[in-house]
C-alpha atoms as a PDB file:
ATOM      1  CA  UNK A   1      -5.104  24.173  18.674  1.00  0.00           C
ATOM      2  CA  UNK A   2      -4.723  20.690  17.939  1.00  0.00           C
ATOM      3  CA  UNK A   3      -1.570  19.959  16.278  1.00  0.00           C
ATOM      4  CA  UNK A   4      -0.168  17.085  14.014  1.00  0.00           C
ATOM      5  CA  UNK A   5       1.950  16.022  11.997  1.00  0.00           C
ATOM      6  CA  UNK A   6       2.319  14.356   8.425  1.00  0.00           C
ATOM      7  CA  UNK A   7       4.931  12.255   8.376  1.00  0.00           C
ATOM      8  CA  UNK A   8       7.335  11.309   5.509  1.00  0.00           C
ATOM      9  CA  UNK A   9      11.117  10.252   5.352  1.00  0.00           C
ATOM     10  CA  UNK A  10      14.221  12.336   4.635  1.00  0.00           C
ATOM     11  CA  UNK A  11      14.580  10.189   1.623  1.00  0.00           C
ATOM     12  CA  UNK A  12      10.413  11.491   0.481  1.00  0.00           C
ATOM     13  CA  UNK A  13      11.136  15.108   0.450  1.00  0.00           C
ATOM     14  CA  UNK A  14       9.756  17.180  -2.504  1.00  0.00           C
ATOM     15  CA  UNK A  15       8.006  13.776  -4.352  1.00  0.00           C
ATOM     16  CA  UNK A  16       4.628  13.279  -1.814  1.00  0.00           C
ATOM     17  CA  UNK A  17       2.406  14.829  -4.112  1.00  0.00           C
ATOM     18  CA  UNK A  18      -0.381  14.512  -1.437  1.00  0.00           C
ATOM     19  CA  UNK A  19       1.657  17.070   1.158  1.00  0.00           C
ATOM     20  CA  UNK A  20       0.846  20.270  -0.202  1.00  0.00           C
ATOM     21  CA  UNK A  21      -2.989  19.699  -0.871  1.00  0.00           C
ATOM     22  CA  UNK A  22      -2.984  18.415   2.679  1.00  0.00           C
ATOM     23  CA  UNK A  23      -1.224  20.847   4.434  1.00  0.00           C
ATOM     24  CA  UNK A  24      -3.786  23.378   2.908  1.00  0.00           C
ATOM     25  CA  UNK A  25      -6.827  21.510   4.044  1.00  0.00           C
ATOM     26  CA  UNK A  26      -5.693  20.490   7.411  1.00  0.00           C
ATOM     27  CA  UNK A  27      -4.732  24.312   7.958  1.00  0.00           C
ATOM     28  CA  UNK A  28      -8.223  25.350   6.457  1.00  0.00           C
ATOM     29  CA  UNK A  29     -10.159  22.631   9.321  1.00  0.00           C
ATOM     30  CA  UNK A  30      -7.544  24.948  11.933  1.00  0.00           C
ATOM     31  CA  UNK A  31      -5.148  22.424  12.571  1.00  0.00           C
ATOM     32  CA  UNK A  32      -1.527  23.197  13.661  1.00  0.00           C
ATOM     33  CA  UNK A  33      -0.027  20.779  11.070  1.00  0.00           C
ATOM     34  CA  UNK A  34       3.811  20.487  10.200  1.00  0.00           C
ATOM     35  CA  UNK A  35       5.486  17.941   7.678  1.00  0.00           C
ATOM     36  CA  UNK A  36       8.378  15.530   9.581  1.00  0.00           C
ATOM     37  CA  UNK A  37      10.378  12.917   8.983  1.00  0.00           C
ATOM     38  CA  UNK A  38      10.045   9.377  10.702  1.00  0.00           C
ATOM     39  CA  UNK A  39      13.863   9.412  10.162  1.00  0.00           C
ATOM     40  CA  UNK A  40      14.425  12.834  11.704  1.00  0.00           C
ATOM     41  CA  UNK A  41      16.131  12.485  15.052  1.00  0.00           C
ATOM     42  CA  UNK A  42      15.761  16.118  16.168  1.00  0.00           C
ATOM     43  CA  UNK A  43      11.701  15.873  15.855  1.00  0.00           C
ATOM     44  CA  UNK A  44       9.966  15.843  19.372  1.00  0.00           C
ATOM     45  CA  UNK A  45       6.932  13.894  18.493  1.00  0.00           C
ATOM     46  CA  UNK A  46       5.676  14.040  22.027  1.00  0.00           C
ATOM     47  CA  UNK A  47       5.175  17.750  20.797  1.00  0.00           C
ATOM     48  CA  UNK A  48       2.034  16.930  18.574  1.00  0.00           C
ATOM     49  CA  UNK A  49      -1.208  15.617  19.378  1.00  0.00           C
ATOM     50  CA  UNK A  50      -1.244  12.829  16.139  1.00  0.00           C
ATOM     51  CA  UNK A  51       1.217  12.029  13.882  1.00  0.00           C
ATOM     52  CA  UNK A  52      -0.129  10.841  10.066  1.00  0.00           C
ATOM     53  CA  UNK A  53       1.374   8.445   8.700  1.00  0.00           C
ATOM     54  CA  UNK A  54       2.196   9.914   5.026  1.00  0.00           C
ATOM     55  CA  UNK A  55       5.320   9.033   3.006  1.00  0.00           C
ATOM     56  CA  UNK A  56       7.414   7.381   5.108  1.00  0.00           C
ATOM     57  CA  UNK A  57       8.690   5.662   1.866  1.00  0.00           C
ATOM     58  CA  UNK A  58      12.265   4.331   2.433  1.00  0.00           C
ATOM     59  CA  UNK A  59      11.022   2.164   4.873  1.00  0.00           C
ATOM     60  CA  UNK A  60      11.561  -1.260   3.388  1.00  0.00           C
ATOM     61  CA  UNK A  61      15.015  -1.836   3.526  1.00  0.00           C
ATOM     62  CA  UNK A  62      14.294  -0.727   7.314  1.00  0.00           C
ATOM     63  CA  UNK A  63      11.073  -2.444   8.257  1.00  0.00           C
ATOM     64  CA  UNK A  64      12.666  -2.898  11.997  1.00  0.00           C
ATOM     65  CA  UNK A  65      13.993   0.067  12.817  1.00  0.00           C
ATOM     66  CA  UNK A  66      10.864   1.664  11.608  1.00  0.00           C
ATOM     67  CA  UNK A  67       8.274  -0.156  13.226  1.00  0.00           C
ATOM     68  CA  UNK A  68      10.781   0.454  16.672  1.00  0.00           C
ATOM     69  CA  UNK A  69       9.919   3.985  15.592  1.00  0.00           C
ATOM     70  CA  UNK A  70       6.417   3.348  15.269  1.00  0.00           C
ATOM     71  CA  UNK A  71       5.903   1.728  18.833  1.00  0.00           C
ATOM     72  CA  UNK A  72       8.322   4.554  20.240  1.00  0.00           C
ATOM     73  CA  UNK A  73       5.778   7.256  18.602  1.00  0.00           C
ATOM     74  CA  UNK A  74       2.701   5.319  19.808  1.00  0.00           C
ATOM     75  CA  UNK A  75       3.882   5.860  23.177  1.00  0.00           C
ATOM     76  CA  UNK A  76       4.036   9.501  23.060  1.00  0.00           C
ATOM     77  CA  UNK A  77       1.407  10.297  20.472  1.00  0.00           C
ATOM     78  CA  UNK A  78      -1.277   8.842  18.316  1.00  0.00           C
ATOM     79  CA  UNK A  79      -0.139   7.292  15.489  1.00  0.00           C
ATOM     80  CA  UNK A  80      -2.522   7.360  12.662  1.00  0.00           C
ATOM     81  CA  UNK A  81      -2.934   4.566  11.000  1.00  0.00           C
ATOM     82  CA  UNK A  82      -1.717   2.756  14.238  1.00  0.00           C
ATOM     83  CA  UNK A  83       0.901   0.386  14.972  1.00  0.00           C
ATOM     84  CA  UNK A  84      -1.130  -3.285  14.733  1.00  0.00           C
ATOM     85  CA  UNK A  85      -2.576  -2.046  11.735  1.00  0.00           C
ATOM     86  CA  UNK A  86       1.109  -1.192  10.554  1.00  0.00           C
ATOM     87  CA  UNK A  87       2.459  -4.451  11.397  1.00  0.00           C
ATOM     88  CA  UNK A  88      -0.326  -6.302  10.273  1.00  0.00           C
ATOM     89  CA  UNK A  89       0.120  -4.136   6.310  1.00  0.00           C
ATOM     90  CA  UNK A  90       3.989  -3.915   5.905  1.00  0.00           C
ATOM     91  CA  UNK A  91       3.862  -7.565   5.181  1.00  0.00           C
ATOM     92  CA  UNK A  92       2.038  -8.911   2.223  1.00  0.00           C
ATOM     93  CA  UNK A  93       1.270 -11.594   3.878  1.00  0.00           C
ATOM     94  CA  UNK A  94      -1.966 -10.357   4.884  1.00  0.00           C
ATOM     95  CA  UNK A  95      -3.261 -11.303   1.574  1.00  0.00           C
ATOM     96  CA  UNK A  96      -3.520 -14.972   2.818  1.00  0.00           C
ATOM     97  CA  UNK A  97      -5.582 -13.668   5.815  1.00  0.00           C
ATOM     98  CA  UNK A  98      -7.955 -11.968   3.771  1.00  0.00           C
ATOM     99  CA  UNK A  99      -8.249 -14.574   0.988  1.00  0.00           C
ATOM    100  CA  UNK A 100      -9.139 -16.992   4.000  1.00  0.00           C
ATOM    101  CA  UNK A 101     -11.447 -14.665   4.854  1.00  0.00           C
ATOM    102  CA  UNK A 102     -13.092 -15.270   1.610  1.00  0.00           C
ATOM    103  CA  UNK A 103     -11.803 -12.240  -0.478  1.00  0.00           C
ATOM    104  CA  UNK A 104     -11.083 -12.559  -3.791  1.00  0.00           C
ATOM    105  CA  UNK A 105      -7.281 -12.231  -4.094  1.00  0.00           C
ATOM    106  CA  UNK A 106      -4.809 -12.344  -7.489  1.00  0.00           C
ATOM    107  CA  UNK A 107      -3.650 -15.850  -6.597  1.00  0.00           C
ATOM    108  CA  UNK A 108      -0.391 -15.581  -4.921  1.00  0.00           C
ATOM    109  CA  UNK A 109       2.234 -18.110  -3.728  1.00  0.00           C
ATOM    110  CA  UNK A 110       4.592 -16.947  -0.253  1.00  0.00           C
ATOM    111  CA  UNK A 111       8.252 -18.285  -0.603  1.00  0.00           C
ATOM    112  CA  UNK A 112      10.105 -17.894   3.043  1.00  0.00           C
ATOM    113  CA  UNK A 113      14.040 -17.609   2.805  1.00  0.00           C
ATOM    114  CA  UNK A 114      14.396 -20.817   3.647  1.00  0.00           C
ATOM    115  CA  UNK A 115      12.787 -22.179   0.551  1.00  0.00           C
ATOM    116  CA  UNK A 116      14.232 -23.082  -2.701  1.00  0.00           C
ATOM    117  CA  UNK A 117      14.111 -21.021  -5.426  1.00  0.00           C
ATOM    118  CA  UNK A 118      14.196 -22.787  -8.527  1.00  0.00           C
ATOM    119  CA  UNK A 119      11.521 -25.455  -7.103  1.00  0.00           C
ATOM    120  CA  UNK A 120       9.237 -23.055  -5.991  1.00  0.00           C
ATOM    121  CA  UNK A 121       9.006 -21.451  -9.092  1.00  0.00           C
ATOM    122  CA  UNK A 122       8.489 -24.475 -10.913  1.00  0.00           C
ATOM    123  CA  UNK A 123       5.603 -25.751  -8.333  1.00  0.00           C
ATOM    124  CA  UNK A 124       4.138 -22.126  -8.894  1.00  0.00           C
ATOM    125  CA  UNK A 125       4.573 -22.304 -13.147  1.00  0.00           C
ATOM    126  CA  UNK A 126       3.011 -25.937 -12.858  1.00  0.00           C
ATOM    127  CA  UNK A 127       0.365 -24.477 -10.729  1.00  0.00           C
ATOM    128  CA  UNK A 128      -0.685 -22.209 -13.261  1.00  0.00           C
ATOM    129  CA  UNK A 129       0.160 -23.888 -16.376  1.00  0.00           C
ATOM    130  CA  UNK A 130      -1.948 -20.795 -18.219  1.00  0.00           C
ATOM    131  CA  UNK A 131      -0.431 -17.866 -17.365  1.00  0.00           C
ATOM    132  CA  UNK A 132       1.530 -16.726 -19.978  1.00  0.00           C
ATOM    133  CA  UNK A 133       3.564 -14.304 -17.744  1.00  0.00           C
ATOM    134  CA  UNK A 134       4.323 -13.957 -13.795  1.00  0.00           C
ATOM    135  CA  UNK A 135       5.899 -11.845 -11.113  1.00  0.00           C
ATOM    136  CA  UNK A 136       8.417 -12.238  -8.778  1.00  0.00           C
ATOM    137  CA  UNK A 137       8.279  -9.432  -5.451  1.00  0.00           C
ATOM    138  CA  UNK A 138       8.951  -9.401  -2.139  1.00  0.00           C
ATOM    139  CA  UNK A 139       6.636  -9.770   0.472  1.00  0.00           C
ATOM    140  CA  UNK A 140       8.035  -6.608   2.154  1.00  0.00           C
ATOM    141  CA  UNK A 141       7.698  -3.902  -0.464  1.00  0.00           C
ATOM    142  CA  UNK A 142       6.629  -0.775  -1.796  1.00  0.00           C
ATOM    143  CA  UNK A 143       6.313   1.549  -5.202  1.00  0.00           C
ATOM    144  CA  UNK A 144       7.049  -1.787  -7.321  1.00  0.00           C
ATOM    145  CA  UNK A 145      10.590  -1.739  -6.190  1.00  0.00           C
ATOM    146  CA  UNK A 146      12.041  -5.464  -6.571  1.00  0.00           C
ATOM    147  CA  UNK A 147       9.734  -6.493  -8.430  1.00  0.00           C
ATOM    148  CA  UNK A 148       9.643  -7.800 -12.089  1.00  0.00           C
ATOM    149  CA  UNK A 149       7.489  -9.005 -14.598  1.00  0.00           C
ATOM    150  CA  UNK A 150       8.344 -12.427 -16.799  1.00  0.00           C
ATOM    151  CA  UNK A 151       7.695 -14.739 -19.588  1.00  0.00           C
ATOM    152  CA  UNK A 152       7.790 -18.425 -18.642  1.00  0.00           C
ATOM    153  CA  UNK A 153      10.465 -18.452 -20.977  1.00  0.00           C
ATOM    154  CA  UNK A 154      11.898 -16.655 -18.798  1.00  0.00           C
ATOM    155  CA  UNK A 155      12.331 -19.339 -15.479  1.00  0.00           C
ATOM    156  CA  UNK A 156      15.573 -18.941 -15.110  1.00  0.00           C
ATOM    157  CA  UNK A 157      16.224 -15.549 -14.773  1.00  0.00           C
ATOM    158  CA  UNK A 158      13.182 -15.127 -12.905  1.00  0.00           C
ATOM    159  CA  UNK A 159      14.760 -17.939 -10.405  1.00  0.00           C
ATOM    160  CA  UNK A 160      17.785 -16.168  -9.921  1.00  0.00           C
ATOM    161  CA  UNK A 161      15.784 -13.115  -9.068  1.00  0.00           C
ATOM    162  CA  UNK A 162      13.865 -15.143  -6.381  1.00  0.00           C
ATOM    163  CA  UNK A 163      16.602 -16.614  -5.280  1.00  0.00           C
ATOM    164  CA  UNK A 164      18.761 -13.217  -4.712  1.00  0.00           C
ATOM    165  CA  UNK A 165      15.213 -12.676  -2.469  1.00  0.00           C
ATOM    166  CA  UNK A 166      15.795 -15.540  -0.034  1.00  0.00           C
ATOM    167  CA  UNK A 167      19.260 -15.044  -0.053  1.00  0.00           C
ATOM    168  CA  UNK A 168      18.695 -11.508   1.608  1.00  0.00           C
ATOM    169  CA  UNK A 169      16.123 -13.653   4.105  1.00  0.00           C
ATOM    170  CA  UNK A 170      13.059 -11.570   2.377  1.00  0.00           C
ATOM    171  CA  UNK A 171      10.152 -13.354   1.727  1.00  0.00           C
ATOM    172  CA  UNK A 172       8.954 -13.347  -1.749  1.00  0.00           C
ATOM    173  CA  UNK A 173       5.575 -13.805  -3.880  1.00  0.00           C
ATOM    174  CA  UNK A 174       5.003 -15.260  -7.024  1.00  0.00           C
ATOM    175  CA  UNK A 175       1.661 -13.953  -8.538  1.00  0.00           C
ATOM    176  CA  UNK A 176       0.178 -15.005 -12.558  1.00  0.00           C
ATOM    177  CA  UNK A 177       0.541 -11.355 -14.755  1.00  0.00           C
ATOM    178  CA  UNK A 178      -3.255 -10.743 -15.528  1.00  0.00           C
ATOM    179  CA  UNK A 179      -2.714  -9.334 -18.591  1.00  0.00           C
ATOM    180  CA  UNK A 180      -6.009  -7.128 -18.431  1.00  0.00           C
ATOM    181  CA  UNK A 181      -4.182  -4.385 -16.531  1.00  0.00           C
ATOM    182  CA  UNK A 182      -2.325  -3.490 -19.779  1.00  0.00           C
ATOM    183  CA  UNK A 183      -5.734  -2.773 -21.279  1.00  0.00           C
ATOM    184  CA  UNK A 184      -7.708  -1.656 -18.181  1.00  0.00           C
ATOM    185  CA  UNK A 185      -5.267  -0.906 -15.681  1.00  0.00           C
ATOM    186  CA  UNK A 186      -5.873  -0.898 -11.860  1.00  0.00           C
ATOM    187  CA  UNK A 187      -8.931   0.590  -9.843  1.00  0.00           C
ATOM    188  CA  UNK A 188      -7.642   2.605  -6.876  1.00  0.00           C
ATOM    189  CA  UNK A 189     -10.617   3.294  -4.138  1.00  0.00           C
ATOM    190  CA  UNK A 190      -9.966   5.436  -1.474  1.00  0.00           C
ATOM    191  CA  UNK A 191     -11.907   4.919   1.682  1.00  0.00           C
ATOM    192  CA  UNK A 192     -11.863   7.563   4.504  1.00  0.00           C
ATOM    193  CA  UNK A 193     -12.739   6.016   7.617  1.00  0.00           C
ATOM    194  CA  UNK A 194     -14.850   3.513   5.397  1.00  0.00           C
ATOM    195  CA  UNK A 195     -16.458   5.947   3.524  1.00  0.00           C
ATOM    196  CA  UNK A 196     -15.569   5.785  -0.032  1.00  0.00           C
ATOM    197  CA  UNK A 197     -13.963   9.502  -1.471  1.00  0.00           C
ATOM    198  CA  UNK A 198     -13.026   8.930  -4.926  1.00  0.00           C
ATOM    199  CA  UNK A 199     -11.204   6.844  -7.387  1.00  0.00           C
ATOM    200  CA  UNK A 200      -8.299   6.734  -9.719  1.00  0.00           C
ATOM    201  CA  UNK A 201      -7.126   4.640 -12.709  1.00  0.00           C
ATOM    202  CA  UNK A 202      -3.294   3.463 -12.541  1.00  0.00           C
ATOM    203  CA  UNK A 203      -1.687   2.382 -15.629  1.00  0.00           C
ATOM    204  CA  UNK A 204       0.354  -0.938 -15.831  1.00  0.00           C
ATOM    205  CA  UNK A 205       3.750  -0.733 -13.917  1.00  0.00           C
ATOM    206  CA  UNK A 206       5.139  -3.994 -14.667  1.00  0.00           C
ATOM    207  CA  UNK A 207       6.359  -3.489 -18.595  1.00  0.00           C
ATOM    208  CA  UNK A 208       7.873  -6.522 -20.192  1.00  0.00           C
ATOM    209  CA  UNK A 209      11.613  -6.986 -20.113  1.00  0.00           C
ATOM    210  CA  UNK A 210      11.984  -4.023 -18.028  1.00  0.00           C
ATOM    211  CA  UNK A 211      13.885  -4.770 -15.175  1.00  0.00           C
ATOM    212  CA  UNK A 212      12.704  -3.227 -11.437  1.00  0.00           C
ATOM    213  CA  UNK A 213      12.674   0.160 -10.843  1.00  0.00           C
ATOM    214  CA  UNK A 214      16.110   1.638  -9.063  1.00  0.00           C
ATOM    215  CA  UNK A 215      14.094   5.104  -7.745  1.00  0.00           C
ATOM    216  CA  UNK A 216      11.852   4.757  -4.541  1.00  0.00           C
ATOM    217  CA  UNK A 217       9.143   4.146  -6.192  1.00  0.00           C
ATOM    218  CA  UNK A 218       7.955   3.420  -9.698  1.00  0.00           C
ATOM    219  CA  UNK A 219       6.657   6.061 -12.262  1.00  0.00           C
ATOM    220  CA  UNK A 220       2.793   5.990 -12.298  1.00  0.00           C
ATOM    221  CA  UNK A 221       0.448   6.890 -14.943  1.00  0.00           C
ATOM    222  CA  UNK A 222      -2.585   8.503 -12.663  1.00  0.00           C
ATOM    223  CA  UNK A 223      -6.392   9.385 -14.392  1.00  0.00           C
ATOM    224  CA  UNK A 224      -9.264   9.750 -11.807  1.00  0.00           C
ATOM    225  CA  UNK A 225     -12.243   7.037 -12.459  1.00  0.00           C
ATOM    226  CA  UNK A 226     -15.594   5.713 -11.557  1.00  0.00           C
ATOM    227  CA  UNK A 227     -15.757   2.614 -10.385  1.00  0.00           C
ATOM    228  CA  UNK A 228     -17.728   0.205 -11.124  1.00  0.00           C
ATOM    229  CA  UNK A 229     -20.013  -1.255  -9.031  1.00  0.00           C
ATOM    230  CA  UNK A 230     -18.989  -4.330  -8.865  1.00  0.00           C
ATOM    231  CA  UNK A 231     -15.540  -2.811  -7.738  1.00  0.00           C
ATOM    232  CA  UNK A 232     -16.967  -0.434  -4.697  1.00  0.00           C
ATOM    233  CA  UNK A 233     -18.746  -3.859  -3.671  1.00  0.00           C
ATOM    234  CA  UNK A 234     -15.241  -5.861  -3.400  1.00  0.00           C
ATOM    235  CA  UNK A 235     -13.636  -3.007  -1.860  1.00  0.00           C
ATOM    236  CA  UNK A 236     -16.083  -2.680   1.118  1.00  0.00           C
ATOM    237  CA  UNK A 237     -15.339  -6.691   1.521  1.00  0.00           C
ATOM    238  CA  UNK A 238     -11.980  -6.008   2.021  1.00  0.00           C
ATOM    239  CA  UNK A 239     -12.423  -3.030   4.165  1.00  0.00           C
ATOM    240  CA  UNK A 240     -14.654  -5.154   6.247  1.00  0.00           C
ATOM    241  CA  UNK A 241     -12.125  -8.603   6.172  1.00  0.00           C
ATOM    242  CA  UNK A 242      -9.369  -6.428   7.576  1.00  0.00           C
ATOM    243  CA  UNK A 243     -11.192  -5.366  10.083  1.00  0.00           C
ATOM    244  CA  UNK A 244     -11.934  -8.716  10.873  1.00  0.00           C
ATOM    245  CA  UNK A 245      -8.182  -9.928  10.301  1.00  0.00           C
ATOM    246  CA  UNK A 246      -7.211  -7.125  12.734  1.00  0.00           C
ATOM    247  CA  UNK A 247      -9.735  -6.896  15.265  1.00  0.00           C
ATOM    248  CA  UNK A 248     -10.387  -3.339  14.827  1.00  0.00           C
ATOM    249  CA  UNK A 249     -13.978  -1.591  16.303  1.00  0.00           C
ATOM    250  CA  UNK A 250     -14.157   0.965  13.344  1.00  0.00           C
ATOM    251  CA  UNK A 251     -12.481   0.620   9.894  1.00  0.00           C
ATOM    252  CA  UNK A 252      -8.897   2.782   9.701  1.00  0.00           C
ATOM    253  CA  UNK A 253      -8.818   6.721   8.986  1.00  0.00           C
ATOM    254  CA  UNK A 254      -7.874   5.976   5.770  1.00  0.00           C
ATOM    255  CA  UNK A 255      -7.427   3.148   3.398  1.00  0.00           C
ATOM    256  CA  UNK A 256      -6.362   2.558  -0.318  1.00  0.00           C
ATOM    257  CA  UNK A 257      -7.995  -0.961  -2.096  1.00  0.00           C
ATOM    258  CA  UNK A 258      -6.281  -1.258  -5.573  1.00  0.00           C
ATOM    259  CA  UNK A 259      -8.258  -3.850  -7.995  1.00  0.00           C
ATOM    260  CA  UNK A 260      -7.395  -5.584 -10.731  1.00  0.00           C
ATOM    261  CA  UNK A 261      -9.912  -7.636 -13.234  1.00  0.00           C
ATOM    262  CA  UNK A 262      -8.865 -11.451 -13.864  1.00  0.00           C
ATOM    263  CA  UNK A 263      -8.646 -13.155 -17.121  1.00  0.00           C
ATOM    264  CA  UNK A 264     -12.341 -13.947 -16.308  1.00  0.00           C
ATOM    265  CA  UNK A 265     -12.907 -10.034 -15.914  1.00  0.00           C
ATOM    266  CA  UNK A 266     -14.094 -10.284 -12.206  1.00  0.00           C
ATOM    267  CA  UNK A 267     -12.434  -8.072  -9.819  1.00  0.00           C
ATOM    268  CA  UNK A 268      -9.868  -9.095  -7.348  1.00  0.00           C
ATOM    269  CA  UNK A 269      -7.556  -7.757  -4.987  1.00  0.00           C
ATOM    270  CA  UNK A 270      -3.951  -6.715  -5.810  1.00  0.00           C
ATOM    271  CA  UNK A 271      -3.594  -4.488  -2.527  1.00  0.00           C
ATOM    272  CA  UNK A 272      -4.952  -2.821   0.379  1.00  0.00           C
ATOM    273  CA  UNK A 273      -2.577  -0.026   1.610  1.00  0.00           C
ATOM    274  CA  UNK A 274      -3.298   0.730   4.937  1.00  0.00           C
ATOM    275  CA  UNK A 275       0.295   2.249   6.353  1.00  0.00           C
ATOM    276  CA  UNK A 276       1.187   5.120   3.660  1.00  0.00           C
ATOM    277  CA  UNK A 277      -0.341   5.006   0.252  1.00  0.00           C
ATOM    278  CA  UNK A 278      -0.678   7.958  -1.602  1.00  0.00           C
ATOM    279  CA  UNK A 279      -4.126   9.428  -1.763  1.00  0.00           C
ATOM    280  CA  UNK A 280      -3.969  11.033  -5.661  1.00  0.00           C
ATOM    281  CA  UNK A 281      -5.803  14.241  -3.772  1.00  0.00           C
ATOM    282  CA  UNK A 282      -4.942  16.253  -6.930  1.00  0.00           C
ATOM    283  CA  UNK A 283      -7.422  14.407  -8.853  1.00  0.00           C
ATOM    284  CA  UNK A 284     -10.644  14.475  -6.907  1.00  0.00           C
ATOM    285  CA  UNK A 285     -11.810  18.032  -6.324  1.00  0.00           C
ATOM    286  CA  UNK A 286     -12.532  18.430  -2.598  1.00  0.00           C
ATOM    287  CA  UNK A 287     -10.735  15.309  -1.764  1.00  0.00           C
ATOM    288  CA  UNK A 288      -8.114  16.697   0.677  1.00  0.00           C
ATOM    289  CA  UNK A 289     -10.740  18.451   2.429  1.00  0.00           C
ATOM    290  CA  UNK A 290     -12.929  15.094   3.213  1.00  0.00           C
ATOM    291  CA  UNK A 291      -9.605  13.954   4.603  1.00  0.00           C
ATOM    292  CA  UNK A 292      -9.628  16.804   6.771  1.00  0.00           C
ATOM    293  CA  UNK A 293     -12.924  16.519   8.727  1.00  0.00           C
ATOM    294  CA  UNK A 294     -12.693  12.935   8.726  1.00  0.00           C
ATOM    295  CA  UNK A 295      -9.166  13.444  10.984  1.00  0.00           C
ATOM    296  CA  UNK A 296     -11.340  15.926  13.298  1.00  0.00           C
ATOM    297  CA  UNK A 297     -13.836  14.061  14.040  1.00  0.00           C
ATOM    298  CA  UNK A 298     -11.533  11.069  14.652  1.00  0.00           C
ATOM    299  CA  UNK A 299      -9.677  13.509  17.169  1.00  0.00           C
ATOM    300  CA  UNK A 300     -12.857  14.408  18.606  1.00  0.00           C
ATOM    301  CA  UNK A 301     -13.444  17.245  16.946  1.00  0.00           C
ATOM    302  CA  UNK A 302     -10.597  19.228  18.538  1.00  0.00           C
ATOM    303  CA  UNK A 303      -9.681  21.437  15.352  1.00  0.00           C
ATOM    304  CA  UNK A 304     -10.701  24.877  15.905  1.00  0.00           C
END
């Protein structure tokens, strides 16, 4: 019996909402499947046949020691998603790659720590001389933590917030605030080894003058939806663009392209999470179960 496991972190335990469903479908396609942490010393990972890259959420603050954990795993099992595509996704810098790959893209502006904060806010603000609002985040970042939303109003503050950034030697973006997520929200697509499961609408995270979130990840307001065509269109783009960007023969086990509309109402990319996004199984019926076969084929069909 083939056996795997879904991996989270020490700090994850009891808040992957996408464990349970899994475990139960995984099981039900006759898979020996255990949860375990990336952060777990004690796990013997040469033990399993894949490991799934889940909720392995704390891993910001230790990007290297986890990606040393990733190429020590690759070494003694498959890693799923694996470790270029990792490398390539912990970094929001591959939002340049795809934009010059012709994606549409929420127009976004890198800082490196050895920049200067105040100017390169004011270069970005005079840049977009419309947006009304902004947002300062790190390149290297997850669940909206570190990241705030402000008022132009609001430069100096927001400077000292970059700057705090840099002065930790993170990378940082600066991005307009398209105000039609308030209204509309994201679009969420999840793609299965580039086959499109289902859908879900996330509410706004970002609330004016609320600062960043302190928890792992921010609170989420989670409805399934249909997307739009025009949205299932731009998501196979960028499904297609990273697997140009990256090389890859076949697009990854599983992907998640978030969307957000422009002030011009066109679609455009705010994410692709490639390394461990939640999935939102619990709101598409059978969901968890497409997951399933999809990771037996890709191991060849071993589950018994």
């Amino acid at each position: 019996m083939t056996r795997i496991a879904l991996v989270t972190a020490i700090a994850a335990a009891g808040v992957d909402d996408d464990l349970d469903p899994l475990l139960d479908a995984c099981a039900r396609a006759g898979f020996a499947v255990q949860v375990r942490a990336w952060d777990d010393s004690t796990v013997g990972w040469s033990r399993f046949d894949a490991a799934i890259l889940r909720s392995p959420w704390d891993y910001v603050p230790r990007l290297g020691e986890f990606l040393d954990w990733c190429t020590r795993v690759s070494s003694q099992t498959r890693l799923i998603n694996p470790l270029p595509v990792v490398r390539w996704n912990t970094d929001k810098h591959y939002l340049a790659d795809l934009a010059a790959r012709g994606v549409p893209v929420v127009p976004t502006a890198f800082v490196e720590p050895d920049g200067e904060a105040l100017p390169a806010l004011q270069d970005f603000l005079a840049a977009h001389a419309d947006a009304a609002e902004f947002v300062v985040k790190p390149s290297v970042g997850a669940g909206s933590k570190d990241a705030q939303r402000y008022a132009r109003s609001q430069e100096f503050a927001a400077a000292n917030h970059l700057a705090r950034l840099l002065d930790a030697d993170r990378s940082a973006m600066l991005q307009p605030y398209l105000t039609s997520v308030d209204e509309h929200g994201e679009t969420a697509l999840m793609y299965f080894a580039g086959e499109f499961s289902h859908a879900i609408r996330k509410g706004a995270l970002l609330r004016r003058d609320e600062g960043a979130t302190n928890h792992l990840f921010a609170a989420e307001a989670i409805t399934p939806r249909v997307p739009s065509q025009d949205e299932l269109a731009l998501a196979e783009r960028v499904i297609a663009a990273a697997r140009d960007a990256l090389g890859l023969d076949q697009a990854p086990l599983y992907a998640r392209v978030d969307l957000i509309r422009d002030e011009a109402g066109n679609a455009c990319l705010l994410e692709l999470e490639l390394c461990e996004p939640s999935l939102f199984f619990a709101h598409a019926a059978g969901s968890a179960n497409r997951f399933a076969a999809v990771l037996a084929k890709t191991l060849g069909g071993a589950a018994t």
